[in-house]
N, C-alpha and C. Protein backbone atom coordinates (compact mmCIF):
# COMPACT_ATOMS: atom_id res chain seq x y z
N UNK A 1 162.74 122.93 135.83
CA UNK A 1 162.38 121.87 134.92
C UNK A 1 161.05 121.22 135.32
N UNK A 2 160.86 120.75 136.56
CA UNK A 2 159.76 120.48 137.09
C UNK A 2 158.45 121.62 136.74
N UNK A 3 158.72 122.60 137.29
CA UNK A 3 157.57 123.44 136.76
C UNK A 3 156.88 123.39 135.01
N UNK A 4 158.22 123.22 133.99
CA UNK A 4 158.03 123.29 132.67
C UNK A 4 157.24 121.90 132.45
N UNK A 5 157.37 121.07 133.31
CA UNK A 5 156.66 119.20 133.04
C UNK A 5 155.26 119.54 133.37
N UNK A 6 155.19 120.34 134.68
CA UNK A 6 153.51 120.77 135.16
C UNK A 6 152.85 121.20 134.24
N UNK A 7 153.98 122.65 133.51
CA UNK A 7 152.42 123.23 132.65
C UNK A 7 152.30 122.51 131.35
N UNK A 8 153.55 121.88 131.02
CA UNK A 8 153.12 121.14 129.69
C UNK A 8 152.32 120.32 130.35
N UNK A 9 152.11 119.87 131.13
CA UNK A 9 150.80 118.54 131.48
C UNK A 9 149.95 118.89 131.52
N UNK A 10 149.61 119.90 132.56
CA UNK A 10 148.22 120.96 131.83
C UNK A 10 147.35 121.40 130.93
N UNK A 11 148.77 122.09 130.10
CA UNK A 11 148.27 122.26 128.83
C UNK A 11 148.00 121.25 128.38
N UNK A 12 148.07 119.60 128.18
CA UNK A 12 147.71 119.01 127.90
C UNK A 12 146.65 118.47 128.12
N UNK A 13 146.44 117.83 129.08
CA UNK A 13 145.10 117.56 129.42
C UNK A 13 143.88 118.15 129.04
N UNK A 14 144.10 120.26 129.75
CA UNK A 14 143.35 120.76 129.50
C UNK A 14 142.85 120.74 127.82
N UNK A 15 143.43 120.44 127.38
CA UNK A 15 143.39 120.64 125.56
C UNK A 15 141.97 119.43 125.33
N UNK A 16 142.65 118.31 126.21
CA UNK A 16 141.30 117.49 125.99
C UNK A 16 140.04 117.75 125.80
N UNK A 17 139.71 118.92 127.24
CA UNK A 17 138.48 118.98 126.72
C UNK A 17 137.90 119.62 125.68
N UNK A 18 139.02 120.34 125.37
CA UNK A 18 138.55 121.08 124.24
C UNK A 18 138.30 120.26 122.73
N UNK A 19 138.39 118.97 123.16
CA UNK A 19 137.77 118.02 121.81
C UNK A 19 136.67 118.12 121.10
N UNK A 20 136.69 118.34 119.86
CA UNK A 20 135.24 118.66 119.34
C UNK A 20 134.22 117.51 119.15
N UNK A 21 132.82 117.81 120.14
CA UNK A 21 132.27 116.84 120.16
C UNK A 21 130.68 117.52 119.16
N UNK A 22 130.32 116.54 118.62
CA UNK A 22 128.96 117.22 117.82
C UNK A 22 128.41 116.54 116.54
N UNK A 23 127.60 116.61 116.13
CA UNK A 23 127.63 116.05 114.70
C UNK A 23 128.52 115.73 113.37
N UNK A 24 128.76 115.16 113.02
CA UNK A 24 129.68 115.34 112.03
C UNK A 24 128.78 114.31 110.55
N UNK A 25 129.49 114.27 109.81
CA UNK A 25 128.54 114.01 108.54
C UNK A 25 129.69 113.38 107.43
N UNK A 26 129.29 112.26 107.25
CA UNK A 26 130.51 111.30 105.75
C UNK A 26 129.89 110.52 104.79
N UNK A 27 130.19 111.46 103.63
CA UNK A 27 129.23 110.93 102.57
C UNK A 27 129.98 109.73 102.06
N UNK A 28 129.54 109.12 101.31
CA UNK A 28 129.88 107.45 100.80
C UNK A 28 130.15 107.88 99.49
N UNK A 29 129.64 108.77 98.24
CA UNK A 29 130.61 109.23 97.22
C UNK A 29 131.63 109.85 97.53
N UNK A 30 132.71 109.33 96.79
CA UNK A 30 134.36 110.40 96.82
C UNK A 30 134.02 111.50 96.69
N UNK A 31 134.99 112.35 97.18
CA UNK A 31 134.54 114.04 96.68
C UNK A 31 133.52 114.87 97.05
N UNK A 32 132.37 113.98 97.50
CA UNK A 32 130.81 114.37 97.80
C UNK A 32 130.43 114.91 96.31
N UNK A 33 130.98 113.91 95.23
CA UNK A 33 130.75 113.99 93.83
C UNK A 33 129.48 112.32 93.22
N UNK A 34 128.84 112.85 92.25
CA UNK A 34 128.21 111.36 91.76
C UNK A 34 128.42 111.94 90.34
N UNK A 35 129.02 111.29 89.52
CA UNK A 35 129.67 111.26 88.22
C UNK A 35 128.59 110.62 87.59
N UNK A 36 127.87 111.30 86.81
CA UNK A 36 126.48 110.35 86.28
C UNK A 36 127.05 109.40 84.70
N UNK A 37 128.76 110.04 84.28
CA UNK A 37 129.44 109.76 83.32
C UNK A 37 128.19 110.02 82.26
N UNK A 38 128.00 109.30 81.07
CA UNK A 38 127.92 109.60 79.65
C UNK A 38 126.07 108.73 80.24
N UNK A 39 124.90 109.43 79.71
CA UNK A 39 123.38 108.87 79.95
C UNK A 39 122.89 109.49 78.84
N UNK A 40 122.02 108.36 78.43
CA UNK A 40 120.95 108.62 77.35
C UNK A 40 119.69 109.04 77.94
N UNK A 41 119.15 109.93 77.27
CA UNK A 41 118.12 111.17 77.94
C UNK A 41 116.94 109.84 78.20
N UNK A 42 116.66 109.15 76.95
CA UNK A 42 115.97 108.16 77.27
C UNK A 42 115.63 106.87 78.11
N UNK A 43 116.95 106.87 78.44
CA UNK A 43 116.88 105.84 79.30
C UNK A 43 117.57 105.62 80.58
N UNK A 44 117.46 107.03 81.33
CA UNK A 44 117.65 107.47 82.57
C UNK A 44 116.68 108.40 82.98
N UNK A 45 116.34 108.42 84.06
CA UNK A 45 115.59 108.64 84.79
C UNK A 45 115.74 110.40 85.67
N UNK A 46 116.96 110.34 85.63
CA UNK A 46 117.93 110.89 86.08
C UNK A 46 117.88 111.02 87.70
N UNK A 47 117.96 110.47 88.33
CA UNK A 47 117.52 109.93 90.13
C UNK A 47 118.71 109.51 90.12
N UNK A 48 119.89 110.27 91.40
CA UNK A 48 120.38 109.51 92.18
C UNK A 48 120.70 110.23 93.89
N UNK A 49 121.15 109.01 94.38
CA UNK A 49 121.39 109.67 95.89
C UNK A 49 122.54 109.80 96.48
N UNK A 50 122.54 110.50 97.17
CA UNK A 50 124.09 111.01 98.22
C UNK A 50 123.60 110.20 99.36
N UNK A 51 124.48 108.92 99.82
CA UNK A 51 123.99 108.33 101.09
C UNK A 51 125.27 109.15 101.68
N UNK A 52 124.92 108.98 103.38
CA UNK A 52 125.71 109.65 103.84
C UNK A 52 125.57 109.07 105.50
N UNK A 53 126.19 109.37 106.94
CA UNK A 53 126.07 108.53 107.74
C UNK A 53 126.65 109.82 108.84
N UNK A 54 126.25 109.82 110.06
CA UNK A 54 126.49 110.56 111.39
C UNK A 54 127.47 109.94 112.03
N UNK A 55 128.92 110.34 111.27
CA UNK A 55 130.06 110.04 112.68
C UNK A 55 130.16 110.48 113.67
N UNK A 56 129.35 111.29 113.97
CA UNK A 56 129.97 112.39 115.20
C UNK A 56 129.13 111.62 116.58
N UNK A 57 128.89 112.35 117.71
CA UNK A 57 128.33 111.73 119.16
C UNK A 57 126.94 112.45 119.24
N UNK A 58 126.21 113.29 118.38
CA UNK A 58 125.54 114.11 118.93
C UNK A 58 124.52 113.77 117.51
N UNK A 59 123.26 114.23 117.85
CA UNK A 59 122.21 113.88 116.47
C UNK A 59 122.83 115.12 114.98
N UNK A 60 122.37 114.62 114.05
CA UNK A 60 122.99 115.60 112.80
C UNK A 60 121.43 115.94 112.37
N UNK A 61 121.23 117.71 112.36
CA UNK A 61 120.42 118.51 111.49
C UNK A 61 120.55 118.79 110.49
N UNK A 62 119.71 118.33 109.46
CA UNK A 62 119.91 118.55 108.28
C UNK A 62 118.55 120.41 107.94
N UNK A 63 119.45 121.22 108.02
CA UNK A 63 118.76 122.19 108.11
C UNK A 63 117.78 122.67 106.72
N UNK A 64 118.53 122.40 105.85
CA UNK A 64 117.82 122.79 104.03
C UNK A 64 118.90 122.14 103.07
N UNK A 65 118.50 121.78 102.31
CA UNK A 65 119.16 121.03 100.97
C UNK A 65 118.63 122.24 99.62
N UNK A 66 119.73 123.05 98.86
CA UNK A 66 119.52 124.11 98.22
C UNK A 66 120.27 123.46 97.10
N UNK A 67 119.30 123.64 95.52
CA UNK A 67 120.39 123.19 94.39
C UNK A 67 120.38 124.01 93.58
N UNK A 68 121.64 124.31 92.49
CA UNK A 68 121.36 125.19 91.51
C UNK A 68 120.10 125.21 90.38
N UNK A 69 120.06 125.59 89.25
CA UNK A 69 118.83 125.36 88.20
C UNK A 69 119.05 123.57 87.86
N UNK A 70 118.07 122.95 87.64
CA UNK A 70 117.90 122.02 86.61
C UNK A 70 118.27 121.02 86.99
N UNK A 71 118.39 121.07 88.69
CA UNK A 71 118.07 119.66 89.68
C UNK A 71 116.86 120.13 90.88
N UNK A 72 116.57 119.20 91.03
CA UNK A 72 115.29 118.97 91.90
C UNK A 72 115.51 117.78 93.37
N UNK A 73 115.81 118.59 94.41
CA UNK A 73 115.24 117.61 95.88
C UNK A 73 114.21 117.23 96.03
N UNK A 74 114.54 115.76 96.35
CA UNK A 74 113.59 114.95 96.17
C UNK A 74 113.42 114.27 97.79
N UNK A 75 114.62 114.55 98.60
CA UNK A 75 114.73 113.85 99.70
C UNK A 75 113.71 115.01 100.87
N UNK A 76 113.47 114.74 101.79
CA UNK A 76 112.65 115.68 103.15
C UNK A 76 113.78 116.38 103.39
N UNK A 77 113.58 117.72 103.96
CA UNK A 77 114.69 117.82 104.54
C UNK A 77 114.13 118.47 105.72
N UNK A 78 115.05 119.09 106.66
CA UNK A 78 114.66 119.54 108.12
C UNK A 78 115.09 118.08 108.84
N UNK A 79 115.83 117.14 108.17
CA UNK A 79 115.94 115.19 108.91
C UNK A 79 116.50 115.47 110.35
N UNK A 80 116.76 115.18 110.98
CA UNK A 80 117.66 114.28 112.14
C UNK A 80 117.95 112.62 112.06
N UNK A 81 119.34 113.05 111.85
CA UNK A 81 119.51 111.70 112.52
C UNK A 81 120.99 110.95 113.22
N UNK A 82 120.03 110.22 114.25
CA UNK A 82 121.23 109.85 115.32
C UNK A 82 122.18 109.49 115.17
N UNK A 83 123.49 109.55 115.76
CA UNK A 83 124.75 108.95 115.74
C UNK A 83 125.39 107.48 115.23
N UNK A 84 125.59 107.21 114.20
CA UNK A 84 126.30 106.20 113.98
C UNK A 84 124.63 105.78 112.64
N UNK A 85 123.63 106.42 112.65
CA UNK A 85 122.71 105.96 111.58
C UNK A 85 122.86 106.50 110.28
N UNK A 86 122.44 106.47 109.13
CA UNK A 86 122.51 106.26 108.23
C UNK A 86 121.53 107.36 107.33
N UNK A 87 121.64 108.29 106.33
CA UNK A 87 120.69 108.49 105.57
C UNK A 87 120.95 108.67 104.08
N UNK A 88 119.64 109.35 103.62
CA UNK A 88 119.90 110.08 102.10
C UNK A 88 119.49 110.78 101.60
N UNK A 89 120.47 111.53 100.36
CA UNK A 89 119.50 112.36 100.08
C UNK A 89 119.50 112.16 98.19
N UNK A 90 118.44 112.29 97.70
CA UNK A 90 117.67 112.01 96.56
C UNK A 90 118.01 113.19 95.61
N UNK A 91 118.19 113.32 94.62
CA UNK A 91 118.05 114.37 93.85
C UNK A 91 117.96 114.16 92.09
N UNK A 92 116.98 115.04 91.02
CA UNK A 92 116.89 114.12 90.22
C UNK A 92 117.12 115.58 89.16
N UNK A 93 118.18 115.21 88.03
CA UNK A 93 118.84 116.18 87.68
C UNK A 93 117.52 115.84 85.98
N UNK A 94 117.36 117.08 85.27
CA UNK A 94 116.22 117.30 84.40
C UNK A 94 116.11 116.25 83.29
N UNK A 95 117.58 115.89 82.88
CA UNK A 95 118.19 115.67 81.64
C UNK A 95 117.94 116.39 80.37
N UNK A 96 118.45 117.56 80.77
CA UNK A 96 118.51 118.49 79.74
C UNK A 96 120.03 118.24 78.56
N UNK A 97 119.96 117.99 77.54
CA UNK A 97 121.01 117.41 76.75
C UNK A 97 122.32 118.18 76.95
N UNK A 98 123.53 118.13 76.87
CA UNK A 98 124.79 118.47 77.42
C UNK A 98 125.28 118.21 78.94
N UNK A 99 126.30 119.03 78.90
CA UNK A 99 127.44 118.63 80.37
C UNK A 99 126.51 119.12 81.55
N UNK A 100 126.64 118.37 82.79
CA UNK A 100 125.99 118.49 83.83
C UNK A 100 127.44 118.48 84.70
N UNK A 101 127.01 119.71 85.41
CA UNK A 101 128.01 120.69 86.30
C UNK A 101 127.18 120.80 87.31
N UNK A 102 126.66 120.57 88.04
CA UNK A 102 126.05 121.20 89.49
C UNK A 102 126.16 121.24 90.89
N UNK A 103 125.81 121.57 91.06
CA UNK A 103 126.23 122.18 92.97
C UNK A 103 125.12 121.81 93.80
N UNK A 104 124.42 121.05 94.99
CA UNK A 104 123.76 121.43 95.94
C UNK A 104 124.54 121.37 97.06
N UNK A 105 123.77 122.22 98.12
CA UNK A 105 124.16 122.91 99.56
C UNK A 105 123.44 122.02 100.18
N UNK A 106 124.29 121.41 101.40
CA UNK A 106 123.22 121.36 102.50
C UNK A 106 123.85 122.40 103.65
N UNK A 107 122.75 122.51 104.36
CA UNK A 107 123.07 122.95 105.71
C UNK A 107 122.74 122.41 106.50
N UNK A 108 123.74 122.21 107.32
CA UNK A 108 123.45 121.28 108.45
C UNK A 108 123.86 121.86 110.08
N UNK A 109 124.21 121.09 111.11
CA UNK A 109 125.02 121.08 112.61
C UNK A 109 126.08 120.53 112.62
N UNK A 110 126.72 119.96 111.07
CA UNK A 110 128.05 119.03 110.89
C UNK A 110 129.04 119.87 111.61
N UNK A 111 129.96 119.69 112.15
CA UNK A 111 130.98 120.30 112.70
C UNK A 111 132.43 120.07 111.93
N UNK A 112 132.40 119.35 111.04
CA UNK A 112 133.79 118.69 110.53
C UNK A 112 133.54 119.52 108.63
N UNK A 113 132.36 120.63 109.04
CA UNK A 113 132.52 121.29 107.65
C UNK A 113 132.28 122.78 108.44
N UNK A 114 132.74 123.45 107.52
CA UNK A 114 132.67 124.99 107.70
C UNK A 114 131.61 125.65 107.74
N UNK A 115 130.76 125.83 109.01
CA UNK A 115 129.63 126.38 109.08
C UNK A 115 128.53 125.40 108.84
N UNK A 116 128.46 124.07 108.55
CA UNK A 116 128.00 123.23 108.43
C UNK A 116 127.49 122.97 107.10
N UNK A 117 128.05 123.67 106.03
CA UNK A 117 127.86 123.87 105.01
C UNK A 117 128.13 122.98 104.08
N UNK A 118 127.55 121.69 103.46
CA UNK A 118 128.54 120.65 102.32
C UNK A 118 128.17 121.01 101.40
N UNK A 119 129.14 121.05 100.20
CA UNK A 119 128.79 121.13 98.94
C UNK A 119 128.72 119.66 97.88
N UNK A 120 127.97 119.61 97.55
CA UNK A 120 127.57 118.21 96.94
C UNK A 120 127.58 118.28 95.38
N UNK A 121 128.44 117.67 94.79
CA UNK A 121 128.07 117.68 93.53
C UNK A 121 127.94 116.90 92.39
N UNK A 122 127.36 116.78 90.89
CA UNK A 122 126.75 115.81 90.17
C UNK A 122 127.83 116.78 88.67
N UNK A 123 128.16 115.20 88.26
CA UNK A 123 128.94 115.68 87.11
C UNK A 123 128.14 114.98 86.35
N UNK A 124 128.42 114.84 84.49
CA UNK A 124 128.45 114.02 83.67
C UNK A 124 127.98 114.81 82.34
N UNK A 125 127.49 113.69 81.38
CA UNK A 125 127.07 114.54 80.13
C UNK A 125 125.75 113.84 79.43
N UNK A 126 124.95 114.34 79.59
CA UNK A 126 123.51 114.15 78.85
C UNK A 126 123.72 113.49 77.48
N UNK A 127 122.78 112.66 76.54
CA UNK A 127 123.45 112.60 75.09
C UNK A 127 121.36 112.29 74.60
N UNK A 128 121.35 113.01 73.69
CA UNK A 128 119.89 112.26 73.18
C UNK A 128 120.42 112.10 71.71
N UNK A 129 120.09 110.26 71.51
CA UNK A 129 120.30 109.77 70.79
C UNK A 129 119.20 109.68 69.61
């Protein structure tokens, strides 16, 4: 019984270090969605941003920001930034009239996404009045 208390303690501990330490990345829209809902071609701009913030212990690379057709990055990318700070990223969709469906990629050093890969996306529906 004693022996079975050792290695479960072991195994425990040792597990510690195996804590994942590294960048991590939490965007401030739900979903990593911005719902632009119902906009008049005229009187939007079409500009908005994904703020987002470095939970993790280690600086976050923002490696490339990639979007489908008929949005445009507007933010730098290649960023760093340190632990517990703050950034954004910009993007300004054409306003081409109908439903807006789109996708951008970032790539990053996030560790709390798969390959560091987020998918970001912009809903809503264009209307020219």
């Amino acid at each position: 019984m004693k022996k079975l208390t050792a290695i479960i303690a072991i195994l425990f501990f040792g597990s510690i270090g195996f804590a994942q330490k590294g960048a991590k990345i939490e965007f401030k829209a739900k979903n990593n969605t911005i719902d632009f809902g119902i906009i008049n071609k005229q009187n939007d701009n079409g500009i908005r941003s994904f703020e987002y913030t470095n939970t993790g212990d280690a600086p976050l690379i923002i490696y490339s920001i990639q979007s489908t057709s008929s949005c445009t990055i507007l933010s730098k990318q290649n960023e760093t930034v340190q632990p517990g700070k703050s950034g954004k990223i910009d993007i300004k969709y054409n306003m081409v009239p109908g439903p807006i469906r789109k996708t951008i990629t970032v790539e990053s050093n996030a560790i709390n996404y798969d390959e560091g890969r987020i998918p970001l996306k912009i809903k809503g529906e264009v209307v020219s009045l």
